[in-house]
Protein backbone atom coordinates (compact mmCIF):
# COMPACT_ATOMS: atom_id res chain seq x y z
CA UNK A 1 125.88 82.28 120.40
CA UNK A 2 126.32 80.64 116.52
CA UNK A 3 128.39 83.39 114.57
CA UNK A 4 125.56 83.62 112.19
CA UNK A 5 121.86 83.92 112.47
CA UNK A 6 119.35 81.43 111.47
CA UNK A 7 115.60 83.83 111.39
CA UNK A 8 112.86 82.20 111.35
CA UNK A 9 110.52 84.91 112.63
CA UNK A 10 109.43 86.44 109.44
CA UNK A 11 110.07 86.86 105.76
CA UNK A 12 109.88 90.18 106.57
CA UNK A 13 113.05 90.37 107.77
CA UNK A 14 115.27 89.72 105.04
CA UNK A 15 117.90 92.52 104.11
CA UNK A 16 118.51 94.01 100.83
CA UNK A 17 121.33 91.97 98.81
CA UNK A 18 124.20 93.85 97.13
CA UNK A 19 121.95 93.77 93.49
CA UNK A 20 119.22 95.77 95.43
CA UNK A 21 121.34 97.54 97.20
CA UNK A 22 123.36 99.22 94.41
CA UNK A 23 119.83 99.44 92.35
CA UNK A 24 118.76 101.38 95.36
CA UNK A 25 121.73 103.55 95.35
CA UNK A 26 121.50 104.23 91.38
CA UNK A 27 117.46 104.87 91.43
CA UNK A 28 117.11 108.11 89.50
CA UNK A 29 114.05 109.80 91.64
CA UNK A 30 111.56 112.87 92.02
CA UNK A 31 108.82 114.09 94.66
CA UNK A 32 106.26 111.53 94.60
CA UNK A 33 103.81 113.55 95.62
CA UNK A 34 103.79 115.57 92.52
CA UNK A 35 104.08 112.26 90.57
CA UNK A 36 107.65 113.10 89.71
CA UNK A 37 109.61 110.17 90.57
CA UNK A 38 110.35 108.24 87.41
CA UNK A 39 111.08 105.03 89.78
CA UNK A 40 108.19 104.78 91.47
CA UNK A 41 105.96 105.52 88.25
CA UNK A 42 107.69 102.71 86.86
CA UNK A 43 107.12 100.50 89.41
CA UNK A 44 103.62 101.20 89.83
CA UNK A 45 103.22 100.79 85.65
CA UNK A 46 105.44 97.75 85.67
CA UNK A 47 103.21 95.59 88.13
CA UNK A 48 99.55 97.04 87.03
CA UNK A 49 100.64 95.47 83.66
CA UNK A 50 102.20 92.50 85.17
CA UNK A 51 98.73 91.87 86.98
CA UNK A 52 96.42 93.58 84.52
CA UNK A 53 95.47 96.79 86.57
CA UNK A 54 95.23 99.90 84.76
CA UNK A 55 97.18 101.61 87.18
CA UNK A 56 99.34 101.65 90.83
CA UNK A 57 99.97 103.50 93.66
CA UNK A 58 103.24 102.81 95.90
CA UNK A 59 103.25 103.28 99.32
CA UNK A 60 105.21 102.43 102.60
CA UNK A 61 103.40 98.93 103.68
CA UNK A 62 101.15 96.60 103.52
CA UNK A 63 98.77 98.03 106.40
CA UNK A 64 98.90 101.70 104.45
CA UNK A 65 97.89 99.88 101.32
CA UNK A 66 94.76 97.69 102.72
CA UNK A 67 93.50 100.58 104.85
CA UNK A 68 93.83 102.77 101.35
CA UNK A 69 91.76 100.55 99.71
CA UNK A 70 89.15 99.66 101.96
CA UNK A 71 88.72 103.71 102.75
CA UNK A 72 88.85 104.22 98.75
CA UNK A 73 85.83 101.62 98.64
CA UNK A 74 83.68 102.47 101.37
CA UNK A 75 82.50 105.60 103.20
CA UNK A 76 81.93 106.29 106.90
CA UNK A 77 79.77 103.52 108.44
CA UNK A 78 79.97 100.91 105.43
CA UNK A 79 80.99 97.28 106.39
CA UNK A 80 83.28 95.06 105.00
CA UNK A 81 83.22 91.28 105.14
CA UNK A 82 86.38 90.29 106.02
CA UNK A 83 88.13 86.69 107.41
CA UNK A 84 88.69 86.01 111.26
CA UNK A 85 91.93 85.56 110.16
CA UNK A 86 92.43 87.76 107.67
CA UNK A 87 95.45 90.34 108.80
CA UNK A 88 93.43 93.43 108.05
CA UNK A 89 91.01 92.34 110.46
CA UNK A 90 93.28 90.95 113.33
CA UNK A 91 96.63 92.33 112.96
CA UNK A 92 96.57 95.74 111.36
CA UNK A 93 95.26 97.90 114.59
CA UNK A 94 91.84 97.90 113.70
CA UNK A 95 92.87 101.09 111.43
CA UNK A 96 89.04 100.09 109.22
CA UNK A 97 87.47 100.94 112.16
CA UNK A 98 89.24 103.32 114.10
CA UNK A 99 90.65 105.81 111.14
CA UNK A 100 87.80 104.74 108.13
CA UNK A 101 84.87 104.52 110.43
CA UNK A 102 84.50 101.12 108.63
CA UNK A 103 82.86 98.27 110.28
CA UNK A 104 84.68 94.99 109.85
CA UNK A 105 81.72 92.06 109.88
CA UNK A 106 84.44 88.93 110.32
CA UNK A 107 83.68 85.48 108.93
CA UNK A 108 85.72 82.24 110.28
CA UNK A 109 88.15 81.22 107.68
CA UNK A 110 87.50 77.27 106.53
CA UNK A 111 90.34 75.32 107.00
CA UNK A 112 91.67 76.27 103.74
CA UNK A 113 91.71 79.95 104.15
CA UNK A 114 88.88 80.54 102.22
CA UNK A 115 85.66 82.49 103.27
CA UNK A 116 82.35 79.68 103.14
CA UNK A 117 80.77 81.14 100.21
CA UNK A 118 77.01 80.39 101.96
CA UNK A 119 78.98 82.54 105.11
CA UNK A 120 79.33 85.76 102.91
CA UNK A 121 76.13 85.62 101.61
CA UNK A 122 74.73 85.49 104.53
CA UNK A 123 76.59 88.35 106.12
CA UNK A 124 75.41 90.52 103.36
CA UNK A 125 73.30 93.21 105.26
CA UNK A 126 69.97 94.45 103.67
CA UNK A 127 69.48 97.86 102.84
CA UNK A 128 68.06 98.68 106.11
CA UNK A 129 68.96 101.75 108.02
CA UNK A 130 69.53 99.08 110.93
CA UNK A 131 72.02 98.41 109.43
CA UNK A 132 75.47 98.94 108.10
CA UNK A 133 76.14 99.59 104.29
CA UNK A 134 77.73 96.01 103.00
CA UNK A 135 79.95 97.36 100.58
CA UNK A 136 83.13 95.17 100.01
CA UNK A 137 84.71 91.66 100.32
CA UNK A 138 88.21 91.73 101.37
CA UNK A 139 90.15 88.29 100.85
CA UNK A 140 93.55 87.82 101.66
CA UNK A 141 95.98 85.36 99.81
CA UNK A 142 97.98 83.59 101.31
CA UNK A 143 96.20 82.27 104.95
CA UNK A 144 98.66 80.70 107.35
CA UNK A 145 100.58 80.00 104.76
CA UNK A 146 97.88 78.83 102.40
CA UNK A 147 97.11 80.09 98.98
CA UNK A 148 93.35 80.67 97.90
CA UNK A 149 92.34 78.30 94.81
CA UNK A 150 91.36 80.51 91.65
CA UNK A 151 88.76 78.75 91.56
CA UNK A 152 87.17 79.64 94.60
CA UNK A 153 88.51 83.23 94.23
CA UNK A 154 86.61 83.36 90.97
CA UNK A 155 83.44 82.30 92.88
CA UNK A 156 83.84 84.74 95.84
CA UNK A 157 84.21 87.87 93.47
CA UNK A 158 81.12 86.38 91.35
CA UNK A 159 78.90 86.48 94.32
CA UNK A 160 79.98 89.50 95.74
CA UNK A 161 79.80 91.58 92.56
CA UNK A 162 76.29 90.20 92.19
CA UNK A 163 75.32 91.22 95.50
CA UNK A 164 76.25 95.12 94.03
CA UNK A 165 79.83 94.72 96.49
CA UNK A 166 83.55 95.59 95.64
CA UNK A 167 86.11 93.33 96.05
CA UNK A 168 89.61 93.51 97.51
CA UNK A 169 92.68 91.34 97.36
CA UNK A 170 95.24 91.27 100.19
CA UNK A 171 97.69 89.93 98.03
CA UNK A 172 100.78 90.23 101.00
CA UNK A 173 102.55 87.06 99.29
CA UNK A 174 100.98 86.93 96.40
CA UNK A 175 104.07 85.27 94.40
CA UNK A 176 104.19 82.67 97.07
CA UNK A 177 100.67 81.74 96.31
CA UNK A 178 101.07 81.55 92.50
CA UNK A 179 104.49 79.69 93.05
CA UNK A 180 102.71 77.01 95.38
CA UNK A 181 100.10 76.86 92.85
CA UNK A 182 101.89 76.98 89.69
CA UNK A 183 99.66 79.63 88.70
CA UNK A 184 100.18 82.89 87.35
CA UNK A 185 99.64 85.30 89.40
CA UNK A 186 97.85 87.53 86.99
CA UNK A 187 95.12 84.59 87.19
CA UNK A 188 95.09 85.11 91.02
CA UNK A 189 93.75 88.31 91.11
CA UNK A 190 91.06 88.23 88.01
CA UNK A 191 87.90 89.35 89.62
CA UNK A 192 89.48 91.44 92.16
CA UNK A 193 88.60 95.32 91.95
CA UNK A 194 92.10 96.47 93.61
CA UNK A 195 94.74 94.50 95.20
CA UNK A 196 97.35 95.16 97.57
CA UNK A 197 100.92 93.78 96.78
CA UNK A 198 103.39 93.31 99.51
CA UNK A 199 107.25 93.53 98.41
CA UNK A 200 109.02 93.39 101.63
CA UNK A 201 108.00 89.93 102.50
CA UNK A 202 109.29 86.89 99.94
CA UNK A 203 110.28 89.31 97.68
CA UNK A 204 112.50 90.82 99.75
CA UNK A 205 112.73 94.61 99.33
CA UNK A 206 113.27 96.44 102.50
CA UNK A 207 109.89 99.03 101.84
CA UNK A 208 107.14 99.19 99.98
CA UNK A 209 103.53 97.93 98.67
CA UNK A 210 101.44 98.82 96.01
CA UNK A 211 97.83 99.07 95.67
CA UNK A 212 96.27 98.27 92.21
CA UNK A 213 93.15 98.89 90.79
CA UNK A 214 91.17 100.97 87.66
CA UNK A 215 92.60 104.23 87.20
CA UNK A 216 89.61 106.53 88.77
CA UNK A 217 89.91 103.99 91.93
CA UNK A 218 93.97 104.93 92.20
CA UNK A 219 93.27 108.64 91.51
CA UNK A 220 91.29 108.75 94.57
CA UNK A 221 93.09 105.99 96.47
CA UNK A 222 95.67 109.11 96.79
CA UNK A 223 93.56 111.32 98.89
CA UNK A 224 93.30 108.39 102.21
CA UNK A 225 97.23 107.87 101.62
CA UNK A 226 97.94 111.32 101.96
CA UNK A 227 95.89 111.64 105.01
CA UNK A 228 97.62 108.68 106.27
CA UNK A 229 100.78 109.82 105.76
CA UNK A 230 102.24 107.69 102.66
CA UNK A 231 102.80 110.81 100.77
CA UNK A 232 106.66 110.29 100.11
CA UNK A 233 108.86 112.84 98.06
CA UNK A 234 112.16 111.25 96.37
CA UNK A 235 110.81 107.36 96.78
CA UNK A 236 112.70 106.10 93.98
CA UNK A 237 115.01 104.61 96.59
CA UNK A 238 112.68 102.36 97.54
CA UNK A 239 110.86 101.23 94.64
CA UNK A 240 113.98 100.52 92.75
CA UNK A 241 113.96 97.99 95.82
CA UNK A 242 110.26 96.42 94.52
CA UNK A 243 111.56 96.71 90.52
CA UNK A 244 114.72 94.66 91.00
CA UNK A 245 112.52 92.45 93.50
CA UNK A 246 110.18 91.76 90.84
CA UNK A 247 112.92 91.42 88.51
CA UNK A 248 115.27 88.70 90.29
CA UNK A 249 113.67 87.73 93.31
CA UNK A 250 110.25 86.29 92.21
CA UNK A 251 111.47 82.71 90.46
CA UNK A 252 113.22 82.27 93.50
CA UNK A 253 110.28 81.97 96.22
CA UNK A 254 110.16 78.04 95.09
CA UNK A 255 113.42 77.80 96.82
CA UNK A 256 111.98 79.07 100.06
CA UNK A 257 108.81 76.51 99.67
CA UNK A 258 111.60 73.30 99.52
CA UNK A 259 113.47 74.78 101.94
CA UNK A 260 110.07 75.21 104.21
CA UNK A 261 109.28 71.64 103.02
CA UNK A 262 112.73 70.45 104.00
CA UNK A 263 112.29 72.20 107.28
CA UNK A 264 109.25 70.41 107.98
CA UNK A 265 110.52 67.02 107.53
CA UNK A 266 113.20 67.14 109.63
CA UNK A 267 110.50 68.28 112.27
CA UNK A 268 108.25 65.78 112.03
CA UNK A 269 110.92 63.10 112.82
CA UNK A 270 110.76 64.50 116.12
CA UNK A 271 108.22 62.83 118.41
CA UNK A 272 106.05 64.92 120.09
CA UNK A 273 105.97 67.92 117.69
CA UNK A 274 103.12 68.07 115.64
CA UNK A 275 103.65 69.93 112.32
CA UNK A 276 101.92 71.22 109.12
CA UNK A 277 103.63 72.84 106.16
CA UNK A 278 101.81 75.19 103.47
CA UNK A 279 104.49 77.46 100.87
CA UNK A 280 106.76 79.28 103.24
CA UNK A 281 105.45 78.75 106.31
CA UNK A 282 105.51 75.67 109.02
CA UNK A 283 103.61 75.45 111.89
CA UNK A 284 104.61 73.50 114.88
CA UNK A 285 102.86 72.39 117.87
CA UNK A 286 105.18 71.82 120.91
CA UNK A 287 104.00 69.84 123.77
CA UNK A 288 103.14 72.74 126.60
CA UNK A 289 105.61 71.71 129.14
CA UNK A 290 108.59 71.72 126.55
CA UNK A 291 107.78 74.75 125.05
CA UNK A 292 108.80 77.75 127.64
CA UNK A 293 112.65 76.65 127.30
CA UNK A 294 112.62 75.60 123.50
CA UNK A 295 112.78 79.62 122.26
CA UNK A 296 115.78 80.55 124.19
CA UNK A 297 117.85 76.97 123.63
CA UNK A 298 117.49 77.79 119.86
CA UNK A 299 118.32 81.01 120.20
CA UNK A 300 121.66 80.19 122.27
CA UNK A 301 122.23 78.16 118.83
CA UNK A 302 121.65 80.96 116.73
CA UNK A 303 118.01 80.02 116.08
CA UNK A 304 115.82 83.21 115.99
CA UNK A 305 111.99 82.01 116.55
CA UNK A 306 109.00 83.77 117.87
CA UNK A 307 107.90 82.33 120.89
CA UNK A 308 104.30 81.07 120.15
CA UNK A 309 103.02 78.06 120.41
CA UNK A 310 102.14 76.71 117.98
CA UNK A 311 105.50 77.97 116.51
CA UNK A 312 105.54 79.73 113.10
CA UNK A 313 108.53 79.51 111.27
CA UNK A 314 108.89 80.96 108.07
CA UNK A 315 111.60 80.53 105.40
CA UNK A 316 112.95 83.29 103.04
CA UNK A 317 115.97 84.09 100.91
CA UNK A 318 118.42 84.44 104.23
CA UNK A 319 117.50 81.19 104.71
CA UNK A 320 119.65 78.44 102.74
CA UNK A 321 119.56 75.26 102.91
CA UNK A 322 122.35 74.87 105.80
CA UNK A 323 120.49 76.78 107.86
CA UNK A 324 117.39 74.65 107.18
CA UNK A 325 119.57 71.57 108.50
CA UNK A 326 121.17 73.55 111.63
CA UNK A 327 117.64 74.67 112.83
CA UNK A 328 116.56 71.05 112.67
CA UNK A 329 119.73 69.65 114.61
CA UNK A 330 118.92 72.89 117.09
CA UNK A 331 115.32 71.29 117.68
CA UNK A 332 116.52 67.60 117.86
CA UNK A 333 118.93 68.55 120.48
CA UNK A 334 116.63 70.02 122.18
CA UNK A 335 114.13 66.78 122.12
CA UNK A 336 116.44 64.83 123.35
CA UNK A 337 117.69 66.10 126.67
């Protein structure tokens, strides 16, 4: 086994560095719950300003802070159009329906994560007691890797606010998006009634999202996260994680898109591998036959992967560049036994 790790499953499983960590350790805090905690207020002012939101709500993940939102914007048996893909609709328990008593109506995702605009409209229910309330679009930015144009965005929010329906923002990598797109991402979310902001992914705090929106929507965004359990007392621990995040860690997410770039260049000198690239995230196809042994060989060379095929392998700031060029040896050693 290599002395140190190369992982590749997830930027979600970067740890604190020593800056965070003694940030962390210094956080002056209060009970949340009162809305004590000078940390996490800050936090929660600091990025509704950054974003232009009147106001935030901080809470333990990313799946707290979409199933807030979508129970903030609709009542027991609304509907929300959602993508296929979208991870509140596939990979976040089906909490909208289960603990919301929302109905998810999913749409395929185009190739280029985006929802066909002539596919919402035509999802919209009419008011029909046949039916189930159509009350909010829920996008998500990034998909697969992918970050939503602000164009289309703009278009998406235009139609669904037309057609009387709230809009929501999975904004899990947000900063990856606006780095990939050179964007700010203040102009990312314009349109968007609330937004959820993920800072244990690129950003790399070990806890923590936060859900924006207009101030009534926050003030009663705090009912559903009590109820689901993201009432926290001395957080200030944690969101001193997300300030100092925001603070040093957000310039840096281009690194992880060269790196990912890098990554996928050396993989697509491989024969037989198929590959596609998009911010931090590359996507590899192994041939079926080779692919039950691949996981394990790069894991004996200190290669963590999940083993799916295709492969997802996503780079983050415990990823450097030498560890970009010893996962690629890993795989061309592999190819060529």
């Amino acid at each position: 086994m290599a002395s140190e790790i190369v992982d590749l499953r997830s930027d979600t499983v970067t740890k604190p560095t020593p800056g965070m960590r003694r940030a962390m350790a210094e956080a002056e805090v209060g009970d949340d719950v009162f809305g004590d905690d000078p940390t996490v207020n800050r936090l929660q002012a600091v990025l509704a300003e950054r974003l232009g939101f009147e106001a935030g709500l901080f809470m333990p993940s990313g799946t707290q802070s979409n199933l807030t939102a979508l129970m903030t914007h609709c009542q027991r048996g609304d509907e929300v159009i959602v993508g296929q893909q979208a991870h509140t609709f596939r990979y976040e328990g089906g909490g909208a329906a289960v603990l919301g008593s929302i109905q998810p109506q999913p749409v395929e995702n185009a190739p280029d994560g985006s929802l066909p605009l002539e596919k919402i409209a035509a999802a919209i229910k009419p008011d029909d007691p046949h039916f189930a309330r159509t009350r909010l679009l829920a996008l998500e930015n990034t998909i697969g890797g992918k970050a939503l144009a602000p164009a289309y965005c703009a278009q998406a929010t235009r139609l669904a606010h037309a057609r009387g329906l709230a809009t929501h923002l999975d904004g899990a990598r947000l900063f990856n998006a606006a780095a990939a797109l050179g964007a700010d991402a203040r102009e990312l979310v314009r349109g968007f009634d609330s937004v959820s902001v993920c800072l244990s992914k690129g950003l790399g705090a070990p806890v923590g999202s936060v859900l924006l929106g207009r101030r009534e929507f926050i003030a009663a965004a705090r009912r559903p996260r009590k109820m689901l359990g993201g009432g926290l007392r001395q957080a200030g621990v944690l969101a001193a994680a997300g300030l100092y995040a925001l603070e040093h860690h957000v310039a840096r997410l281009a690194e992880d898109h060269e790196n990912a770039a890098r990554l996928a260049a050396g993989l697509r000198a491989i024969d037989g591998l198929q590959v596609e690239h998009a911010t931090n995230m590359v996507f590899v196809e192994v041939p079926p036959q080779r692919f039950d042994a691949l996981p394990p060989f790069l894991r004996e060379r200190g290669i963590v992967v999940l083993a799916h095929n295709p492969l997802r392998l996503v780079t983050h700031l415990d990823v450097d560049r030498a560890g970009i060029e010893r996962a690629v040896a890993a795989f061309a050693a592999y190819f060529r036994r």
